[in-house]
PDB file of N, CA and C in Angstrom:
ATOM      1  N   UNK A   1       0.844  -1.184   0.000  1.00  0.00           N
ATOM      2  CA  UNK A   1       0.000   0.000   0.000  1.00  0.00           C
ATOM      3  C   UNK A   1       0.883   1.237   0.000  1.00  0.00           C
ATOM      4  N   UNK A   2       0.762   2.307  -0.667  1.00  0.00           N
ATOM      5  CA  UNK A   2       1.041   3.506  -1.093  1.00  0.00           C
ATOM      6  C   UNK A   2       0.809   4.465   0.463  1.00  0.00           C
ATOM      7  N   UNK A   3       2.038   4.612   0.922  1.00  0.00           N
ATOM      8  CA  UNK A   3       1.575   5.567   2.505  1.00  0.00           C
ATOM      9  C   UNK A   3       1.616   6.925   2.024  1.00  0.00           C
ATOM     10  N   UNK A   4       2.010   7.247   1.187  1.00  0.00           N
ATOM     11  CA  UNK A   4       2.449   8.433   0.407  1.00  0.00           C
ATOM     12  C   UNK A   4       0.876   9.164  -0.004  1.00  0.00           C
ATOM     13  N   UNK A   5      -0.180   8.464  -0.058  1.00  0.00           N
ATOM     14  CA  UNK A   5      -1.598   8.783  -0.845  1.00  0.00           C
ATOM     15  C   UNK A   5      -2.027   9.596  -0.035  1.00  0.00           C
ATOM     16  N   UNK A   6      -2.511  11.078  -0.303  1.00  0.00           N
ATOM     17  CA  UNK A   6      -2.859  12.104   0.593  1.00  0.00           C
ATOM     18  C   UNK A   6      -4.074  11.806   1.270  1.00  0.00           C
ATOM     19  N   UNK A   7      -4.632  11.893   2.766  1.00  0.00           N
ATOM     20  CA  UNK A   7      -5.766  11.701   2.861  1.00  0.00           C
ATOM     21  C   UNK A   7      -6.624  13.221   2.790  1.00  0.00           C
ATOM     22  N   UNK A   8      -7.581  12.737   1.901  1.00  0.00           N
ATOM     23  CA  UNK A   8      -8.223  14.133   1.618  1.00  0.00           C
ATOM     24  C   UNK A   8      -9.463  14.034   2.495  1.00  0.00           C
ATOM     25  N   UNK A   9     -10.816  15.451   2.275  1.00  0.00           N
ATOM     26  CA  UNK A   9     -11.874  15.034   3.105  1.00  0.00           C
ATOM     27  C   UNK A   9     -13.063  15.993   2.223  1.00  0.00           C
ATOM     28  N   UNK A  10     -14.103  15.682   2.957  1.00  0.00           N
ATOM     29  CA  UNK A  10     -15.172  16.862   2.304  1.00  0.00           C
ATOM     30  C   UNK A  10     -16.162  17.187   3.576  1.00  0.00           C
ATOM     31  N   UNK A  11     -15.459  17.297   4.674  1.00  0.00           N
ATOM     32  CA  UNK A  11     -15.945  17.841   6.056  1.00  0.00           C
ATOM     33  C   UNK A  11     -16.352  19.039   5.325  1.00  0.00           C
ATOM     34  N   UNK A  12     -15.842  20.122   4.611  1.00  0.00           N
ATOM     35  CA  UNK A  12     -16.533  21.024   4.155  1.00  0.00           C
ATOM     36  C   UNK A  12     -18.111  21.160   3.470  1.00  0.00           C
ATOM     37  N   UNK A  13     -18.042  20.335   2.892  1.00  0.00           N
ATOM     38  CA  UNK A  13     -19.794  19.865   2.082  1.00  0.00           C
ATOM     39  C   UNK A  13     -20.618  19.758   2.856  1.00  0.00           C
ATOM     40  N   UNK A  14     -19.845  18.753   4.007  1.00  0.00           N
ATOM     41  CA  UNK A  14     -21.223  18.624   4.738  1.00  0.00           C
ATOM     42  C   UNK A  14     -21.543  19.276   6.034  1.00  0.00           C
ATOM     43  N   UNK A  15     -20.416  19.933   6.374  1.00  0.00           N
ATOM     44  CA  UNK A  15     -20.427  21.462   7.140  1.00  0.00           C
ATOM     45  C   UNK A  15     -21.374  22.178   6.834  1.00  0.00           C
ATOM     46  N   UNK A  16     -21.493  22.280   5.313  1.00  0.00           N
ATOM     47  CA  UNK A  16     -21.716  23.729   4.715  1.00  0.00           C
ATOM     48  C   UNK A  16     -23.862  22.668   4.660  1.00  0.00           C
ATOM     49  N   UNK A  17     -23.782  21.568   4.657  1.00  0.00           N
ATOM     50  CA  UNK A  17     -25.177  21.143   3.967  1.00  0.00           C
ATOM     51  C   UNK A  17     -25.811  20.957   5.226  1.00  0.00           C
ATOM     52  N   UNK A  18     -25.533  21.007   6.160  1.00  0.00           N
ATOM     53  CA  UNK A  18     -25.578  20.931   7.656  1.00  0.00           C
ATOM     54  C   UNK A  18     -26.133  22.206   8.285  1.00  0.00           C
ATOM     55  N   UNK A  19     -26.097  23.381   7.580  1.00  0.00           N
ATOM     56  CA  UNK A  19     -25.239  24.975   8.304  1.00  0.00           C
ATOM     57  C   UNK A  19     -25.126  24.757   9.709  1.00  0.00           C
ATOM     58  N   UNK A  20     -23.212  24.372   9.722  1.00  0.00           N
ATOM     59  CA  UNK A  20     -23.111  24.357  10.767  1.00  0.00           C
ATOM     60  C   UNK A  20     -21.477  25.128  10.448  1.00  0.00           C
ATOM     61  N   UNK A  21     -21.243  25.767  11.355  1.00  0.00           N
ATOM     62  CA  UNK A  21     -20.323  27.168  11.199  1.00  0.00           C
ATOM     63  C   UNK A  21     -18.820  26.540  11.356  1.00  0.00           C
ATOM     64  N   UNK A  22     -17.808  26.659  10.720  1.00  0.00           N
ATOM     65  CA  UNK A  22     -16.179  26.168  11.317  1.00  0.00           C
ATOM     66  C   UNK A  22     -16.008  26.336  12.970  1.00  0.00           C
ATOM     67  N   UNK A  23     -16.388  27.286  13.177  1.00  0.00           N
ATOM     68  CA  UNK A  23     -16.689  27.962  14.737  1.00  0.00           C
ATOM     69  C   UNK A  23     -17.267  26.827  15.781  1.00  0.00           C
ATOM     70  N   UNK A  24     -18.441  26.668  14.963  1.00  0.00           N
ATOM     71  CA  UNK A  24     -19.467  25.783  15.845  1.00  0.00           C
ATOM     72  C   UNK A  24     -19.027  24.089  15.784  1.00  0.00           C
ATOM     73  N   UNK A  25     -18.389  23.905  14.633  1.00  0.00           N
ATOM     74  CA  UNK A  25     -17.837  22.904  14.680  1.00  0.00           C
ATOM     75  C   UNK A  25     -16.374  22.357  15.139  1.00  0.00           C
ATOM     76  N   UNK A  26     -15.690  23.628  15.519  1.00  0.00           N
ATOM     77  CA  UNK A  26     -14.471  23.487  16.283  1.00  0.00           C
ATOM     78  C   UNK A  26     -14.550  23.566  17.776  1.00  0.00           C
ATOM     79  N   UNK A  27     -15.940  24.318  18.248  1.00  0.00           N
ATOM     80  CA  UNK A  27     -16.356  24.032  19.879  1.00  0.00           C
ATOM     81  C   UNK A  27     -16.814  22.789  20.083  1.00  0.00           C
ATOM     82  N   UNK A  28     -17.577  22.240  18.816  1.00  0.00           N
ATOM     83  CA  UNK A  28     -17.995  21.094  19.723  1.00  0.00           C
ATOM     84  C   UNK A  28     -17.163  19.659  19.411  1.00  0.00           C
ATOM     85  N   UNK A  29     -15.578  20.018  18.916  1.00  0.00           N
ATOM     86  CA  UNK A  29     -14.858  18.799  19.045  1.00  0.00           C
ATOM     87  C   UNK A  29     -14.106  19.116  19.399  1.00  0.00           C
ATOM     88  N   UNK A  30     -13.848  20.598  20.652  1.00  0.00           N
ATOM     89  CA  UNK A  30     -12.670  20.921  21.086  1.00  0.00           C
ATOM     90  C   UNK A  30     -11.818  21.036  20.886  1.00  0.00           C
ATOM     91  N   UNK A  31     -11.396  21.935  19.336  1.00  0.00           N
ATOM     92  CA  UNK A  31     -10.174  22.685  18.482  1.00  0.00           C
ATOM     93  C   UNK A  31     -10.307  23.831  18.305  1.00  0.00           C
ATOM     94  N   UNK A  32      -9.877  24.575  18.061  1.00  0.00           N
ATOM     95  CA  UNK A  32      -9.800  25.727  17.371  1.00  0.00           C
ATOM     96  C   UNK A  32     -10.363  25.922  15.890  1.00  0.00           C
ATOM     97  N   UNK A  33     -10.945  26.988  15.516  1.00  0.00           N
ATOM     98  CA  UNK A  33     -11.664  27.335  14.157  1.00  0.00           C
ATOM     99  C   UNK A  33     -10.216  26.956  13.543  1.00  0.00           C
ATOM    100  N   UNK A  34      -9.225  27.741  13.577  1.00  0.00           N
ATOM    101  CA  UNK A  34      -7.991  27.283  12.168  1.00  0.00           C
ATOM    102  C   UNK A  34      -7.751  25.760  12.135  1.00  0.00           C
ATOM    103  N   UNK A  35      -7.575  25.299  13.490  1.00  0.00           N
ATOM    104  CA  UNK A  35      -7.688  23.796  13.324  1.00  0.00           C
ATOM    105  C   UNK A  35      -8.830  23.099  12.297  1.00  0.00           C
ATOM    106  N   UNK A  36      -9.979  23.536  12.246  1.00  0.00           N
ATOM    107  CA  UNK A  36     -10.741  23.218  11.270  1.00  0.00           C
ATOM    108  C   UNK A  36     -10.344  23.435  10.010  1.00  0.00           C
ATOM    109  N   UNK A  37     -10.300  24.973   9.679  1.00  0.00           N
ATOM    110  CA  UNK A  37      -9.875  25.524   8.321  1.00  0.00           C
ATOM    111  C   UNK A  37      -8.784  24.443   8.023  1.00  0.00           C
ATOM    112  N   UNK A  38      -8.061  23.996   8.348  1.00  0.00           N
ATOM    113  CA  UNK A  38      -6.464  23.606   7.943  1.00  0.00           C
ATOM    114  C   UNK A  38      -6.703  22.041   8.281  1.00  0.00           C
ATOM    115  N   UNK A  39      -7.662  21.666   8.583  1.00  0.00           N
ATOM    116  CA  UNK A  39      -8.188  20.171   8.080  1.00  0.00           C
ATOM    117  C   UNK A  39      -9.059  20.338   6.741  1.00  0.00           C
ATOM    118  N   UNK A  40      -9.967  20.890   6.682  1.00  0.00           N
ATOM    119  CA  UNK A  40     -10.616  21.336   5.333  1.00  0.00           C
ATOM    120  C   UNK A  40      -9.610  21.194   4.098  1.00  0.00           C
ATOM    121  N   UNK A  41      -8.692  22.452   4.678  1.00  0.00           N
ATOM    122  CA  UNK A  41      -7.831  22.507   3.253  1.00  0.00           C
ATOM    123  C   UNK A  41      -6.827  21.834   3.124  1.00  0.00           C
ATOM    124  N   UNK A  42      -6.413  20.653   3.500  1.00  0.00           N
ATOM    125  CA  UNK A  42      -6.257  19.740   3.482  1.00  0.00           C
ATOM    126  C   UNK A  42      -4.275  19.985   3.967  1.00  0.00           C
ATOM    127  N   UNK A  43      -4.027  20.648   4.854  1.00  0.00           N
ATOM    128  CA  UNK A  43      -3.055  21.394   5.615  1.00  0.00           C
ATOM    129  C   UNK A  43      -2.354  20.662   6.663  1.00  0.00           C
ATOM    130  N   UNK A  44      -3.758  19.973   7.500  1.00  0.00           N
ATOM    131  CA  UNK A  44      -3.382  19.252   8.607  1.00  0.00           C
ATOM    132  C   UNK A  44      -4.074  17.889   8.593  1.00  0.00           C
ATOM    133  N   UNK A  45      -3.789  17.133   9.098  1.00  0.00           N
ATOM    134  CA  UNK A  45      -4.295  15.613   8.643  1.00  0.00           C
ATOM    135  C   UNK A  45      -4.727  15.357  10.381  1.00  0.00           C
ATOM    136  N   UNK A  46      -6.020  15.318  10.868  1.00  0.00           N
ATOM    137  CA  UNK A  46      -6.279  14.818  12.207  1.00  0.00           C
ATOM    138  C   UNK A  46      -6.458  13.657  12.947  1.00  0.00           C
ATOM    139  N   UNK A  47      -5.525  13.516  13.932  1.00  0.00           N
ATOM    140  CA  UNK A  47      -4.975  12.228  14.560  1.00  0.00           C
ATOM    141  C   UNK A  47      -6.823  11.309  14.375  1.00  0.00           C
ATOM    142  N   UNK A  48      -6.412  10.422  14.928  1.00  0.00           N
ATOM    143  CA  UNK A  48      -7.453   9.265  15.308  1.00  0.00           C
ATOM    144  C   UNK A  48      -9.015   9.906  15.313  1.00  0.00           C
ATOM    145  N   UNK A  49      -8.891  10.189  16.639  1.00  0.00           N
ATOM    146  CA  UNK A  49      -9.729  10.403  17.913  1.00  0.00           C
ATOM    147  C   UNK A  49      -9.993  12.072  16.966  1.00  0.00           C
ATOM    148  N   UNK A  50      -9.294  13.238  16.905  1.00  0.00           N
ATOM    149  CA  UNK A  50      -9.845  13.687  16.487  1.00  0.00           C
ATOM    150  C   UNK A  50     -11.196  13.433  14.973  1.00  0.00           C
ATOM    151  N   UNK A  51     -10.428  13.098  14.114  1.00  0.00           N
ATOM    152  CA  UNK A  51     -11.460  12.603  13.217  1.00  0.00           C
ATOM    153  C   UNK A  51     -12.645  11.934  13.237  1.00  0.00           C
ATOM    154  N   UNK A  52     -12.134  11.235  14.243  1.00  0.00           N
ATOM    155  CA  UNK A  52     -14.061  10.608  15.138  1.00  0.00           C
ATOM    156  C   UNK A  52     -14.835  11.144  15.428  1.00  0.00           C
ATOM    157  N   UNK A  53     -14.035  11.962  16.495  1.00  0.00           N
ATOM    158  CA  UNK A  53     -15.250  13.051  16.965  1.00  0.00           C
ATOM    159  C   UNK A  53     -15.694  13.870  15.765  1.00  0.00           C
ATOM    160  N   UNK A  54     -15.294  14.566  14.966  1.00  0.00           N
ATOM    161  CA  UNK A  54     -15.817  15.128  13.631  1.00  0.00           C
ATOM    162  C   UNK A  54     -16.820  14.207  12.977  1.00  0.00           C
ATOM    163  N   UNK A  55     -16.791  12.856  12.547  1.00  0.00           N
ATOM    164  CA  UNK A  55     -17.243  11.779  12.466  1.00  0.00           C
ATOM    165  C   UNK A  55     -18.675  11.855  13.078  1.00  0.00           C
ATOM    166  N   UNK A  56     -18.776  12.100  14.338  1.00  0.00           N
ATOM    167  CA  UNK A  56     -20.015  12.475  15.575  1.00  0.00           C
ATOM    168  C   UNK A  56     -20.459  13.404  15.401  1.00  0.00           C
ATOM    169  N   UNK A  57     -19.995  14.518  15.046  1.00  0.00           N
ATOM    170  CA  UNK A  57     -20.574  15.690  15.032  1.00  0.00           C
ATOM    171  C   UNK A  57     -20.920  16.139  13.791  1.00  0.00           C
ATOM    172  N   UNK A  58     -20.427  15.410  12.937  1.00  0.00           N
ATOM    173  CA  UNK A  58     -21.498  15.490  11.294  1.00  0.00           C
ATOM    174  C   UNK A  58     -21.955  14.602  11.484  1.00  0.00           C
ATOM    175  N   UNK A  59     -22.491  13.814  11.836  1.00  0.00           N
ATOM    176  CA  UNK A  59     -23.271  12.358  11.745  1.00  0.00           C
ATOM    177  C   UNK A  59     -22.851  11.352  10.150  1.00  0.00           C
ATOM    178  N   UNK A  60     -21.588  11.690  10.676  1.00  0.00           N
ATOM    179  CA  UNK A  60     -21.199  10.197   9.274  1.00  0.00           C
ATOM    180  C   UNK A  60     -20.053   9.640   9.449  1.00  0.00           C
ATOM    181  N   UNK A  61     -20.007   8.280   8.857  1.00  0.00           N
ATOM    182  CA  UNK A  61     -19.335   7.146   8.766  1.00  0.00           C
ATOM    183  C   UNK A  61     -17.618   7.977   8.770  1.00  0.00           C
ATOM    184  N   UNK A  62     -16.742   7.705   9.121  1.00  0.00           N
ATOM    185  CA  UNK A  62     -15.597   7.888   8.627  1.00  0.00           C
ATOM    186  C   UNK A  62     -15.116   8.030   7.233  1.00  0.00           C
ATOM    187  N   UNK A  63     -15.885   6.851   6.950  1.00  0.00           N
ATOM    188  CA  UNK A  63     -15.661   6.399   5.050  1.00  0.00           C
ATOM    189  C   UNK A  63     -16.690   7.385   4.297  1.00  0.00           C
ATOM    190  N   UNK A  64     -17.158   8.046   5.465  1.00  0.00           N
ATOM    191  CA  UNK A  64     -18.355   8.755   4.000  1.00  0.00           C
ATOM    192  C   UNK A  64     -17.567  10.578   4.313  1.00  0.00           C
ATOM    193  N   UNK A  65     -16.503  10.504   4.737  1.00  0.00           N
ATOM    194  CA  UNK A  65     -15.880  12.356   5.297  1.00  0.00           C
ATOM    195  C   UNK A  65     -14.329  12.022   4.711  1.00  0.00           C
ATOM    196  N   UNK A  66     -13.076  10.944   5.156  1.00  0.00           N
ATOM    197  CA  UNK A  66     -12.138  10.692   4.379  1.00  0.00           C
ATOM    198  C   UNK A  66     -11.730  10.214   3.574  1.00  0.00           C
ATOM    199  N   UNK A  67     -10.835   9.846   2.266  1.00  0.00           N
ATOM    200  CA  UNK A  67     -10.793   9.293   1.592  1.00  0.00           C
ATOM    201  C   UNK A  67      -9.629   9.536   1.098  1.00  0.00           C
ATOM    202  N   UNK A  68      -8.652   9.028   0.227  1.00  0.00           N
ATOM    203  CA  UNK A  68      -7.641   9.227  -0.235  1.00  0.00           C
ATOM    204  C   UNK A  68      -7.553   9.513  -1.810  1.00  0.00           C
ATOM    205  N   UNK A  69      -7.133  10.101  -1.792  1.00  0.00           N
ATOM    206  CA  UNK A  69      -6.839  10.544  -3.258  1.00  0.00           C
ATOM    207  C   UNK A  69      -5.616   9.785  -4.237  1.00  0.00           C
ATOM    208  N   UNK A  70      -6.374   8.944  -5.001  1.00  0.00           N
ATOM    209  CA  UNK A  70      -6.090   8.273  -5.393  1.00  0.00           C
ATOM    210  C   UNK A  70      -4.801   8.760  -6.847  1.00  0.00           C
ATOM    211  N   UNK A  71      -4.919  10.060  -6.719  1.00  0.00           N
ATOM    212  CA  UNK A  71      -4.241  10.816  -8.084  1.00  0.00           C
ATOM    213  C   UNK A  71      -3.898  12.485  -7.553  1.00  0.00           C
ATOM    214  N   UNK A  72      -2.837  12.319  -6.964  1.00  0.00           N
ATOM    215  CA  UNK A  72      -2.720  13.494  -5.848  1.00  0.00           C
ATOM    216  C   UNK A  72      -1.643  14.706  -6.733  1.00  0.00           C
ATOM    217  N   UNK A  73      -1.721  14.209  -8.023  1.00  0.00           N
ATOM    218  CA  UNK A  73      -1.376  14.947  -9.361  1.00  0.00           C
ATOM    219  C   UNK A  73      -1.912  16.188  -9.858  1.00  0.00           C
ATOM    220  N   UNK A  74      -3.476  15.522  -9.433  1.00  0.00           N
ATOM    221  CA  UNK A  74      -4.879  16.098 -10.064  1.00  0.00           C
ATOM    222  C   UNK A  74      -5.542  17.030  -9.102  1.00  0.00           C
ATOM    223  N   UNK A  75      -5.195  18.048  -9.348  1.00  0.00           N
ATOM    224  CA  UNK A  75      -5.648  19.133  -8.716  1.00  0.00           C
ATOM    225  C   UNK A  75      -6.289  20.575  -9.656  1.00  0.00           C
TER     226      UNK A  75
END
């Protein structure tokens, strides 16, 4: 397996399909708003446990918020 494959996300989509604010979603998994921004933009990659709780607080699967980018060329 390729460790090198960026993990990307679309916490943003469903942030935004949610209206639920970077703000509101960085209080209620106990980070900071830039901590959000800079998971979004794909800046910071969040340990375990963080990503779960994000996981909880959008109400979705892991597999349905990360994913890897399979062609990290293609931008």
């Amino acid at each position: 397996m390729n460790t090198e494959l960026p993990l990307k996300n679309n916490i943003k989509d469903v942030r935004l399909d949610l209206n639920i604010t970077q703000a509101d979603l960085a209080e209620t998994v106990g980070v900071s708003r830039n901590t959000i921004v800079s998971i979004e933009n794909g800046k910071y990659t969040p340990n375990a446990k963080l990503a779960l709780l994000i996981c909880i607080a959008l109400e979705k699967k892991f597999e349905e918020l990360f994913f890897f980018d399979s062609d990290p060329d293609a931008e």
